[in-house]
N, C-alpha and C. Protein backbone atom coordinates (compact mmCIF):
# COMPACT_ATOMS: atom_id res chain seq x y z
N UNK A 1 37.79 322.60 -21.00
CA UNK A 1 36.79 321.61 -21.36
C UNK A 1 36.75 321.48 -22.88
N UNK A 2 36.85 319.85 -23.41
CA UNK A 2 36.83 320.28 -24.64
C UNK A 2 35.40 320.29 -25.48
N UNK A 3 34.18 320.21 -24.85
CA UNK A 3 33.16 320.65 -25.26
C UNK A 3 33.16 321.95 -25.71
N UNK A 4 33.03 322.28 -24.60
CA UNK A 4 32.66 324.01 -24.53
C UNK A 4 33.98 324.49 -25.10
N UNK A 5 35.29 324.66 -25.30
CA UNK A 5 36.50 325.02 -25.67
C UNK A 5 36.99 324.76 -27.20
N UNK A 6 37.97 324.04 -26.68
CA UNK A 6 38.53 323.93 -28.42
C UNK A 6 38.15 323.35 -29.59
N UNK A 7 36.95 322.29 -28.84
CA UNK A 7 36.26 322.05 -29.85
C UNK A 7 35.21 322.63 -30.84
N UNK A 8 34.31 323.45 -29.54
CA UNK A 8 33.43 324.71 -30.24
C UNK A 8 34.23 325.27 -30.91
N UNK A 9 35.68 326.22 -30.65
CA UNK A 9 36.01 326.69 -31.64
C UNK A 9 36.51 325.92 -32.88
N UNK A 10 36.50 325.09 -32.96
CA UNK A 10 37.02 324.61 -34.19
C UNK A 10 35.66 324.30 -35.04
N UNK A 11 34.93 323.81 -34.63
CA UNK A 11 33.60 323.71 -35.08
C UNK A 11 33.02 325.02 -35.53
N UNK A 12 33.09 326.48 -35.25
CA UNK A 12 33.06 327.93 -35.19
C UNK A 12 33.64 327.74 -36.36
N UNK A 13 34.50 327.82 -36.36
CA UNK A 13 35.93 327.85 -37.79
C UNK A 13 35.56 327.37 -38.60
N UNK A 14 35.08 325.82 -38.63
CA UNK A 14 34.62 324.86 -39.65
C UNK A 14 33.50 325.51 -40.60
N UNK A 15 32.24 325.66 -39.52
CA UNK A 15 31.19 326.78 -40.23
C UNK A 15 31.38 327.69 -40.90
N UNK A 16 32.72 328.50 -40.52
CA UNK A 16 33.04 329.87 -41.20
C UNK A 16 33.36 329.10 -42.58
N UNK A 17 34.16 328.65 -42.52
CA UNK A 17 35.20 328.21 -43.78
C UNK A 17 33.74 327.92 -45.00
N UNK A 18 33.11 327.14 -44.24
CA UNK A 18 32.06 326.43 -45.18
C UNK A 18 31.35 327.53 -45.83
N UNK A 19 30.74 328.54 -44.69
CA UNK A 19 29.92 329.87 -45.70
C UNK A 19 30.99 330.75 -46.92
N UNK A 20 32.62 330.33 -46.29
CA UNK A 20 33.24 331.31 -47.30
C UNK A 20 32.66 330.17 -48.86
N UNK A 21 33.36 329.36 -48.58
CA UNK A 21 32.92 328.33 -49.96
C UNK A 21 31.60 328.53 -50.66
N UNK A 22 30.37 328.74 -49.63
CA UNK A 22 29.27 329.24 -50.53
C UNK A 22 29.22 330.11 -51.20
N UNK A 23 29.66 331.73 -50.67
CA UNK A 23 30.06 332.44 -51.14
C UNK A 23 30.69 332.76 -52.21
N UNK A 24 32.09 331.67 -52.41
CA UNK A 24 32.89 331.29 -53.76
C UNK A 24 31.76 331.02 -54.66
N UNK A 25 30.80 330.36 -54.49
CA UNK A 25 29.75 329.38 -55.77
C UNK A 25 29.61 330.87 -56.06
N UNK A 26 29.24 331.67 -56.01
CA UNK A 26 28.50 333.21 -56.25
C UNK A 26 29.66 333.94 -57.29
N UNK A 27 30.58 333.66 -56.19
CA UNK A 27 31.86 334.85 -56.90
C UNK A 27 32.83 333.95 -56.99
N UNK A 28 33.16 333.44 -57.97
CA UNK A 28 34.05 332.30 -58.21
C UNK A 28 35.91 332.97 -57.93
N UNK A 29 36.41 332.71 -57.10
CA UNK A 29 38.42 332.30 -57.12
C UNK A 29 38.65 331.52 -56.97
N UNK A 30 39.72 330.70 -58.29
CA UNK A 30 40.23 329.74 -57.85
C UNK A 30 41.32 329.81 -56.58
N UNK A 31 42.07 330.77 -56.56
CA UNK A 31 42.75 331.04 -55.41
C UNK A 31 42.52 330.53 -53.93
N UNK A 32 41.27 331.46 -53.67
CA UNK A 32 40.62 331.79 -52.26
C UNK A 32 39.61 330.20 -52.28
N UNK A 33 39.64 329.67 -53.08
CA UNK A 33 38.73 328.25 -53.20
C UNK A 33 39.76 327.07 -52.48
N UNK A 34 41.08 327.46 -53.28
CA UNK A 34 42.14 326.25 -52.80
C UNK A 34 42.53 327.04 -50.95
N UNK A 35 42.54 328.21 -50.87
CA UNK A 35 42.90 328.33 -49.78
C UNK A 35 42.08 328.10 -48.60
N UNK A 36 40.59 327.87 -48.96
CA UNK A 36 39.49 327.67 -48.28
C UNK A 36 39.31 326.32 -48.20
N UNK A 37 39.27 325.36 -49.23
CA UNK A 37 39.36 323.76 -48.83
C UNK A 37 40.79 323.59 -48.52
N UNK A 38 41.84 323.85 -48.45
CA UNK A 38 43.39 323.95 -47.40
C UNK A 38 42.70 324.20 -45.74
N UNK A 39 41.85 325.00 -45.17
CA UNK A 39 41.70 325.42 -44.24
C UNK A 39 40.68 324.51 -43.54
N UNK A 40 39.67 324.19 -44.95
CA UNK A 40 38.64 323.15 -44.08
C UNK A 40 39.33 321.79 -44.26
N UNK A 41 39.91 321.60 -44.75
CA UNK A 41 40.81 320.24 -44.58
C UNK A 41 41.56 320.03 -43.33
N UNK A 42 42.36 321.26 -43.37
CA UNK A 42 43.26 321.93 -41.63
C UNK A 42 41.80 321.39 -40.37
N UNK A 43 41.03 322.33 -40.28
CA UNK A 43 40.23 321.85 -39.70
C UNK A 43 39.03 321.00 -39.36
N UNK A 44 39.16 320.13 -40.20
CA UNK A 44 38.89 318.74 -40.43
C UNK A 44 39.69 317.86 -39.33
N UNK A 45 40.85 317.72 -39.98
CA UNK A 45 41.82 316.61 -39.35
C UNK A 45 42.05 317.46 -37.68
N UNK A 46 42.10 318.91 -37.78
CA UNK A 46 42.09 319.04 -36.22
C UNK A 46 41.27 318.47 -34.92
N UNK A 47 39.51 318.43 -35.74
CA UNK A 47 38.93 318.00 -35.17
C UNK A 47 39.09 316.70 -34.86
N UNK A 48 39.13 315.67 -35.84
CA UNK A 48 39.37 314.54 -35.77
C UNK A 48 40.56 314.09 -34.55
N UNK A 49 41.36 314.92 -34.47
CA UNK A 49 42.58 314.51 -33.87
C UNK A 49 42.35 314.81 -32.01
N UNK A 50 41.44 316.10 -32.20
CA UNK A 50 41.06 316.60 -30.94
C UNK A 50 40.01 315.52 -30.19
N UNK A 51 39.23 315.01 -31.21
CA UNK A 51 37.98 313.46 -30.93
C UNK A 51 38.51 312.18 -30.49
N UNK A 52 39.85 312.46 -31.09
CA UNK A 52 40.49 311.34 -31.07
C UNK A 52 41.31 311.57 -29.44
N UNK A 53 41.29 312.37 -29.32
CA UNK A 53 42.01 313.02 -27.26
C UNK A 53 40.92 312.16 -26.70
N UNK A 54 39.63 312.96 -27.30
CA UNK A 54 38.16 312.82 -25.95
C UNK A 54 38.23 311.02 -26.37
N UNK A 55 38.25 310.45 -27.07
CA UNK A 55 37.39 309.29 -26.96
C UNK A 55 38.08 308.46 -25.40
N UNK A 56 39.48 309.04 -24.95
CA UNK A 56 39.48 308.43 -23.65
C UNK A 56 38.91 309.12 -23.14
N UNK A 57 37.84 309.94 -22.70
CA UNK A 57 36.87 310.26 -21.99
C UNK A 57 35.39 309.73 -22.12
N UNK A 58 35.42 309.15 -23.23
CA UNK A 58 34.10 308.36 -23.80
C UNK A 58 34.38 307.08 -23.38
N UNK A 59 33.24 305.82 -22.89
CA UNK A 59 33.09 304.81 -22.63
C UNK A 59 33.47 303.87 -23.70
N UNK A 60 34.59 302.75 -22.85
CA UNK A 60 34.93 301.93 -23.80
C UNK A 60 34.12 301.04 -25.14
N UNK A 61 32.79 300.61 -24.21
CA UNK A 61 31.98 299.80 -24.85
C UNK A 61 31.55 300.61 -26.07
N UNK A 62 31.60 301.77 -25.96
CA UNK A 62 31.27 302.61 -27.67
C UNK A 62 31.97 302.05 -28.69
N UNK A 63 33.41 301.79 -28.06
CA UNK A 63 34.21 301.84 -29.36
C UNK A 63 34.34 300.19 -29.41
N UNK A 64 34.19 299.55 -28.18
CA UNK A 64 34.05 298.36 -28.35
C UNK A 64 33.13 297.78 -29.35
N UNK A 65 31.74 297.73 -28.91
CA UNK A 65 30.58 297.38 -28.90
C UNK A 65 29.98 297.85 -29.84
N UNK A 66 29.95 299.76 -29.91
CA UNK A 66 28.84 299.78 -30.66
C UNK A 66 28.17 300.85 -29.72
N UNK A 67 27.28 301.81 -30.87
CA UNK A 67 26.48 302.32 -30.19
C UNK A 67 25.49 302.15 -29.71
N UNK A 68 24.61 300.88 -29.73
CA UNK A 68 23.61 300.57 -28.85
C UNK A 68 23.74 299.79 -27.76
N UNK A 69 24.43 298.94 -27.40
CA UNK A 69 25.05 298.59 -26.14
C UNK A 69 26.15 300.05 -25.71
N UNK A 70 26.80 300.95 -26.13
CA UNK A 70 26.88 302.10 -25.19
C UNK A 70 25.78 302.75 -24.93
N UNK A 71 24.56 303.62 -25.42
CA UNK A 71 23.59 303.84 -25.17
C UNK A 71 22.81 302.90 -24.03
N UNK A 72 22.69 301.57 -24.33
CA UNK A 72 22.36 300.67 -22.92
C UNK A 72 22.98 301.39 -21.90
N UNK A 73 24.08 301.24 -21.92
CA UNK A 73 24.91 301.46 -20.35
C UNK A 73 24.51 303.07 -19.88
N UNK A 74 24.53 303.80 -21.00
CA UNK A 74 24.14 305.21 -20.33
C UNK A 74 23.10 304.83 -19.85
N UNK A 75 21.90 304.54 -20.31
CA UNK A 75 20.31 304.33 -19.45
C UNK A 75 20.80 303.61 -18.44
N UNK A 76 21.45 303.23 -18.10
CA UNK A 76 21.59 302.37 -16.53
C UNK A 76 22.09 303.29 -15.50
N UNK A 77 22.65 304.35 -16.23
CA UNK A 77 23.58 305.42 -15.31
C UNK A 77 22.36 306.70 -15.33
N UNK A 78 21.52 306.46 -15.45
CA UNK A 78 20.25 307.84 -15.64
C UNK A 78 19.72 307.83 -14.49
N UNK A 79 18.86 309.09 -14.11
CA UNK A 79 18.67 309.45 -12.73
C UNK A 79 16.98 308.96 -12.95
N UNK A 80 16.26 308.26 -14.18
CA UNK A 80 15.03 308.25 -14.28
C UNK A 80 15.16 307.17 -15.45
N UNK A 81 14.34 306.20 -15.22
CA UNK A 81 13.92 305.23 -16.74
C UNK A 81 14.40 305.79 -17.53
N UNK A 82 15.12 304.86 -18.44
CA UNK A 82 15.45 305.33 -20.11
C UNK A 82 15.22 304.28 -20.95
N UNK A 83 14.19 303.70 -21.64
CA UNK A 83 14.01 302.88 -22.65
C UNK A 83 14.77 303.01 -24.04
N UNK A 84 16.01 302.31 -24.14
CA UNK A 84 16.36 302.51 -25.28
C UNK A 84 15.91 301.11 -26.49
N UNK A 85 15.91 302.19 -27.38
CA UNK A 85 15.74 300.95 -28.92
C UNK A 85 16.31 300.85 -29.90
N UNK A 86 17.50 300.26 -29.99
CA UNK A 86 19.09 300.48 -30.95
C UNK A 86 19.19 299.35 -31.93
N UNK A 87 19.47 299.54 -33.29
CA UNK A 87 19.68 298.64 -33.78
C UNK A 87 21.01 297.83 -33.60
N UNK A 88 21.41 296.44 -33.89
CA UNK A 88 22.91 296.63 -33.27
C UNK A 88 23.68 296.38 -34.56
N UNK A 89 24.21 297.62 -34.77
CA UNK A 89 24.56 297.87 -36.19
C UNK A 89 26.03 298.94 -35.89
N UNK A 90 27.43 298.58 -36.54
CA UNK A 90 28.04 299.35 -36.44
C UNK A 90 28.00 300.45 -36.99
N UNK A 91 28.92 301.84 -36.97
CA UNK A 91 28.79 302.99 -37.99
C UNK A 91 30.15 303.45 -37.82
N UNK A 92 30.69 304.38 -38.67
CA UNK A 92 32.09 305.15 -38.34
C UNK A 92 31.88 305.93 -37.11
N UNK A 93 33.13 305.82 -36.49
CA UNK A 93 33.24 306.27 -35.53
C UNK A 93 33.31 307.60 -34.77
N UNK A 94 33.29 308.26 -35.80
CA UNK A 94 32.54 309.89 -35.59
C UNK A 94 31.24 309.89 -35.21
N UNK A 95 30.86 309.23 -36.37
CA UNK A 95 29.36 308.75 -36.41
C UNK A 95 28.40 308.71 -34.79
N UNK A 96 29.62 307.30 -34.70
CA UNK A 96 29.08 306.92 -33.16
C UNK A 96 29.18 307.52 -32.37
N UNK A 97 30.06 308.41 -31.90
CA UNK A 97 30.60 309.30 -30.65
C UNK A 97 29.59 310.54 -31.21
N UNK A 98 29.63 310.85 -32.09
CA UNK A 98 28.35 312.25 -31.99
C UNK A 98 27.09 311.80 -31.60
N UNK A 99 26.64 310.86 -32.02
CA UNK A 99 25.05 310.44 -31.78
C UNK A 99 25.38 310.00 -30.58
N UNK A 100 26.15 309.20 -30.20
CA UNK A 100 26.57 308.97 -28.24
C UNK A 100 26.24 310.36 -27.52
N UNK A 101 27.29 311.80 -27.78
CA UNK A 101 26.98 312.47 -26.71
C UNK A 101 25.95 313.69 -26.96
N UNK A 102 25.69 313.07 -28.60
CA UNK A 102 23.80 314.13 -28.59
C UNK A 102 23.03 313.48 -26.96
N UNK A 103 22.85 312.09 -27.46
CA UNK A 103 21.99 311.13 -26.32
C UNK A 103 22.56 311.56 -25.05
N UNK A 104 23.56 311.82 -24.59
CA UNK A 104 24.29 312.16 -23.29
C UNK A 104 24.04 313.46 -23.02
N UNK A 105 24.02 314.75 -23.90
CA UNK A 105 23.60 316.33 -23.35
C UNK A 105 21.63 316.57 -23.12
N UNK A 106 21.01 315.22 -24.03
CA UNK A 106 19.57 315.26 -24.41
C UNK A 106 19.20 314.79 -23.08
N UNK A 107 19.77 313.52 -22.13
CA UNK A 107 19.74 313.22 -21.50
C UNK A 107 19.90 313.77 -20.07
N UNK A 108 21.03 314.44 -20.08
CA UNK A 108 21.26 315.51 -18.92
C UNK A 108 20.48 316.38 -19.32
N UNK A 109 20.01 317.02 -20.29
CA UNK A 109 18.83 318.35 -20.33
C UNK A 109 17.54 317.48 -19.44
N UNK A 110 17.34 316.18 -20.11
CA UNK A 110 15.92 316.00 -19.68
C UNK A 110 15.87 315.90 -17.64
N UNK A 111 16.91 315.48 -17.42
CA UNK A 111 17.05 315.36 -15.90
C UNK A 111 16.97 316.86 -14.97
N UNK A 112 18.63 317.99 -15.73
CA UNK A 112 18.55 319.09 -15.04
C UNK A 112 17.17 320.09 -15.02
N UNK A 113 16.84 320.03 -16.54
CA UNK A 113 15.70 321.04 -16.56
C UNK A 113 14.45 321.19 -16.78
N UNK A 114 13.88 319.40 -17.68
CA UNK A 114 12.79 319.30 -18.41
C UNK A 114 11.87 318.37 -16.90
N UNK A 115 12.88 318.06 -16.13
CA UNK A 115 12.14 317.48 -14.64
C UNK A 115 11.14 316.08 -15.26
N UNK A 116 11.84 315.52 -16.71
CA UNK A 116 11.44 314.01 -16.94
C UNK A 116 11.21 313.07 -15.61
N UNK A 117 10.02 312.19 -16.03
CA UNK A 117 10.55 310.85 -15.12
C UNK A 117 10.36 310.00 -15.91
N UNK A 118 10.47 310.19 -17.21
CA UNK A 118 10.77 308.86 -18.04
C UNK A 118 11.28 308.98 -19.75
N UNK A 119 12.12 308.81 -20.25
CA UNK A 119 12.66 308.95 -21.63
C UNK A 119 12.90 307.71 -22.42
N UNK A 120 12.58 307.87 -24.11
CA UNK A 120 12.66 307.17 -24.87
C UNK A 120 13.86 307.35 -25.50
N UNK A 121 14.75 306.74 -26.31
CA UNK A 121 15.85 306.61 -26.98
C UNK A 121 15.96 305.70 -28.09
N UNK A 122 16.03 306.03 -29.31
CA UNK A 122 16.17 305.08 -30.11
C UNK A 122 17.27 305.48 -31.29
N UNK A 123 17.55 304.73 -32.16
CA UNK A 123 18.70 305.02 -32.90
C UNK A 123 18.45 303.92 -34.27
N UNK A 124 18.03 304.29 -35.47
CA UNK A 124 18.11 303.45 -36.24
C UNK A 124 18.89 303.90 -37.62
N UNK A 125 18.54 302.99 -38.41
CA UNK A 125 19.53 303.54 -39.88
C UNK A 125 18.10 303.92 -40.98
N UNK A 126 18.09 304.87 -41.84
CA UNK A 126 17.36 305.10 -41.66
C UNK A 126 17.45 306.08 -43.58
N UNK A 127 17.27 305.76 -44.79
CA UNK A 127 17.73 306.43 -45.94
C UNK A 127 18.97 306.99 -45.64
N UNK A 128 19.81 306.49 -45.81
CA UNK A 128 21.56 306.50 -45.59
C UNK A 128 22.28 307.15 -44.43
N UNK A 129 20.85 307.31 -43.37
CA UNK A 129 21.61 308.29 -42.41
C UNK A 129 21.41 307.59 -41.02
N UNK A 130 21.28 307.73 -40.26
CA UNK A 130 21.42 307.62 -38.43
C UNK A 130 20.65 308.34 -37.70
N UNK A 131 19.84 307.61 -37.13
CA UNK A 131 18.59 309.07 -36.76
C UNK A 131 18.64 308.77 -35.17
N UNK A 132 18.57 309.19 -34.89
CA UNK A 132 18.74 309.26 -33.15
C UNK A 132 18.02 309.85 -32.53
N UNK A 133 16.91 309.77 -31.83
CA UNK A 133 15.87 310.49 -31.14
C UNK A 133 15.59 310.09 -29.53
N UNK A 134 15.40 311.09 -28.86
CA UNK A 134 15.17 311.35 -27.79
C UNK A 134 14.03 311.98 -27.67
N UNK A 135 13.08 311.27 -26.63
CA UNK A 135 11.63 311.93 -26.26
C UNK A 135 11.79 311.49 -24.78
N UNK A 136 11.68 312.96 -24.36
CA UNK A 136 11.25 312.57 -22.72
C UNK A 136 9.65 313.16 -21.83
N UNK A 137 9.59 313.10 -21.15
CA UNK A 137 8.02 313.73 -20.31
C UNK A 137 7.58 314.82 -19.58
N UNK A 138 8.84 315.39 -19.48
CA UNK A 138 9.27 316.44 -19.03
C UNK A 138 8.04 317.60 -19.44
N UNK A 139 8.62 319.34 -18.84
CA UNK A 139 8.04 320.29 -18.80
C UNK A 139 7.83 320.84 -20.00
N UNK A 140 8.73 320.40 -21.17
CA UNK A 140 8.92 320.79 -22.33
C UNK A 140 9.29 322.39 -22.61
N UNK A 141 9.07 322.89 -23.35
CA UNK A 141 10.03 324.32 -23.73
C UNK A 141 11.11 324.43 -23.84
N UNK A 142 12.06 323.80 -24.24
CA UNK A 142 13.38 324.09 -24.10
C UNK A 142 13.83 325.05 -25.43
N UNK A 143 14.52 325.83 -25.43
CA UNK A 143 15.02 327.27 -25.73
C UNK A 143 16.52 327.12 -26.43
N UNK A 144 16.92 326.81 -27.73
CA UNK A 144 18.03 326.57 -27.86
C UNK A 144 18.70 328.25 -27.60
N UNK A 145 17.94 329.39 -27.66
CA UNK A 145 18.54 330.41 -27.08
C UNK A 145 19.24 331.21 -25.99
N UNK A 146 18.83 330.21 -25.00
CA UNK A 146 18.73 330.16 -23.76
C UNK A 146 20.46 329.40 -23.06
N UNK A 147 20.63 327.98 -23.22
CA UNK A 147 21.49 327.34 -23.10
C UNK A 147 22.49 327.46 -23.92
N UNK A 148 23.93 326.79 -24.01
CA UNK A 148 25.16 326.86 -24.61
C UNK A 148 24.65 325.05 -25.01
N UNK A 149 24.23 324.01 -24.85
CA UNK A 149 24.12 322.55 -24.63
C UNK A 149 23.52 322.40 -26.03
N UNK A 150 22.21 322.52 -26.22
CA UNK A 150 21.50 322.68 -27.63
C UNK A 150 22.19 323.52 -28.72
N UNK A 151 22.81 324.49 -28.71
CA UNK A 151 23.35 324.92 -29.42
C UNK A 151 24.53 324.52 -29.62
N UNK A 152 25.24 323.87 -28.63
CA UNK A 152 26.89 323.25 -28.54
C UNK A 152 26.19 321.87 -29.54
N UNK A 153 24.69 320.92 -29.54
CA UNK A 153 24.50 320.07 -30.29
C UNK A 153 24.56 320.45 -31.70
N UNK A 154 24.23 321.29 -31.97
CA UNK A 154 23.44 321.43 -33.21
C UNK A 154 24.51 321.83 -34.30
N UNK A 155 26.12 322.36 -33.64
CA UNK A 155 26.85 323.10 -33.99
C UNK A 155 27.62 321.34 -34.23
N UNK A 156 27.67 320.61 -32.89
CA UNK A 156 28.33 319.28 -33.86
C UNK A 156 27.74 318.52 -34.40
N UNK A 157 26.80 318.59 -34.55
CA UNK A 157 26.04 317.86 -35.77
C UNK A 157 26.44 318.64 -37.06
N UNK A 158 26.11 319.81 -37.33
CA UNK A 158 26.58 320.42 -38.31
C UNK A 158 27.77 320.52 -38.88
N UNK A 159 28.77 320.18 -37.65
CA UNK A 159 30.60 320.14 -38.61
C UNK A 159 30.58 318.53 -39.23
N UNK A 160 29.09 317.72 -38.88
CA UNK A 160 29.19 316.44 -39.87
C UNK A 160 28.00 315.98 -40.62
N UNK A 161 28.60 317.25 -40.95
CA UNK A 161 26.94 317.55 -42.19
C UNK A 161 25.37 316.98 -41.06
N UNK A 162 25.11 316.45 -39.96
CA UNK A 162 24.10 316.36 -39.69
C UNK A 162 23.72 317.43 -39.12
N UNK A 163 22.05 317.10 -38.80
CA UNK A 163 21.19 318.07 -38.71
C UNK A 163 20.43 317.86 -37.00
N UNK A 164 20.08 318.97 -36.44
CA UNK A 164 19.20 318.69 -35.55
C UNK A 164 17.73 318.99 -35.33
N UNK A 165 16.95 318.18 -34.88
CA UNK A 165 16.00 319.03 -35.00
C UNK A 165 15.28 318.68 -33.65
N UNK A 166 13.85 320.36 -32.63
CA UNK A 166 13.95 319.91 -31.38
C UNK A 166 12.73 320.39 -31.71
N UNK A 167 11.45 319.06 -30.87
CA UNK A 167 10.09 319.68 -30.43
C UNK A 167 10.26 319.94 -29.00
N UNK A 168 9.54 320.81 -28.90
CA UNK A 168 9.48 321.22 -27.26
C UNK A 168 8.00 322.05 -26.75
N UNK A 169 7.35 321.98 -26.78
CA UNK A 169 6.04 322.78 -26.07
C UNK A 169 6.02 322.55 -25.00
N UNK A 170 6.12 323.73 -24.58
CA UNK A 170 5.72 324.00 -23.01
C UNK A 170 4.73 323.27 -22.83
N UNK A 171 5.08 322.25 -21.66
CA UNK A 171 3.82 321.27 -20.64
C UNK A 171 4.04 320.05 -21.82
N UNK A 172 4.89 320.06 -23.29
CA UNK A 172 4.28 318.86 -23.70
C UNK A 172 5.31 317.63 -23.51
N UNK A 173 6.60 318.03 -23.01
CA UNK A 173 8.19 317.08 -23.13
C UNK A 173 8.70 317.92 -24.56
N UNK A 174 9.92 316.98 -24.54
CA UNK A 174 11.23 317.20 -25.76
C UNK A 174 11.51 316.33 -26.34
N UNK A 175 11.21 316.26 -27.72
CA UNK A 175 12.02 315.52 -28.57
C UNK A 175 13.16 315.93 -29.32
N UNK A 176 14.11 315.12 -29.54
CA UNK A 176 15.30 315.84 -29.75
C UNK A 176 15.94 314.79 -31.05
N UNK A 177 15.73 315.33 -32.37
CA UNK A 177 16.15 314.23 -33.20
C UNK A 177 17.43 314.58 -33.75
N UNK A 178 18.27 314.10 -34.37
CA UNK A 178 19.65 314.16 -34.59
C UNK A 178 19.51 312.73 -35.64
N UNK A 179 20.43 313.87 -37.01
CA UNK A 179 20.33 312.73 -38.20
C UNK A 179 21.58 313.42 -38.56
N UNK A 180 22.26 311.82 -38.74
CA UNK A 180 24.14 311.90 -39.03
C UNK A 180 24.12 311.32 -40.53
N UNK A 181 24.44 311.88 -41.52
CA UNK A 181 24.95 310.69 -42.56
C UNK A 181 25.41 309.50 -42.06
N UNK A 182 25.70 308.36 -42.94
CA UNK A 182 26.51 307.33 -42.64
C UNK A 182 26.47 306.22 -44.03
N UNK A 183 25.89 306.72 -44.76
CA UNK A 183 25.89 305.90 -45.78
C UNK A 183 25.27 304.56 -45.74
């Protein structure tokens, strides 16, 4: 699977590489600096190339369309209401396919475990970035300690510089925001 598989690890790798570089700011080599952006460069383009496998596993209309007419079509394929609110605005295509299958694991969480019967979705642009949020009605609590899914998010948001962030109180639902650069 390349979720859970070669992609986590490369994403694993990516992170590493990045703390060695912080590390460099502290204790400066030029050496171990060039051999460290050599490696995150390596795994850069790996990823890219490995994204570039999955996108035939991703829905055409993404790459067609756009991410808010793909987002449409997922809410049509949901086991419960999904109100989405998308601007219809293109973005790079990393861009799009990460904020696509944040909305796609946020989505299957809210069905398998949060026992939603109704979710919000929206996606706008937003001080140079892409904000993508998910609120559903669910049981709330969700545990990024718990699952491999939240943490498999948060880990690809992070190999593109974005960030995640999750409310969850028990009895209150989940919001699940996800902010991508994009300039």
């Amino acid at each position: 699977d390349l979720h859970d598989g070669a992609q986590a690890r490369l994403v694993f790798a990516l992170m590493s590489v990045r703390r060695v570089r912080r590390g460099l700011a502290e204790h400066p080599d030029a050496e171990l600096r060039a051999a460290a952006d050599e490696a995150e460069e390596s795994l850069r383009l790996a990823l890219e190339e490995l994204r570039g496998i999955a996108q035939g596993i991703h829905p055409a209309v993404l790459t067609r369309e756009g991410l808010g007419p793909a987002l449409s079509a997922l809410a049509k394929e949901a086991t419960m209401p999904v109100v989405v609110a998308a601007e219809a605005r293109r973005y790079d295509s990393l861009v799009e396919t990460t904020a696509y299958f944040t909305v796609c694991e946020a989505l299957s969480n809210a069905a398998k475990h949060a026992r939603a019967r109704a979710v919000s979705v929206s996606a706008r642009h937003q001080d140079g970035r892409l904000v993508v949020e998910t609120v559903d009605d669910g049981v709330g609590g969700a545990d990024t300690a718990r699952g491999t899914g939240l943490r498999g998010l948060a880990d690809r948001l992070a190999a593109v510089d974005g960030v995640l962030h999750i409310h969850s109180p028990a009895g209150g639902g989940t919001r699940i925001r996800a902010e991508l650069p994009c300039g």
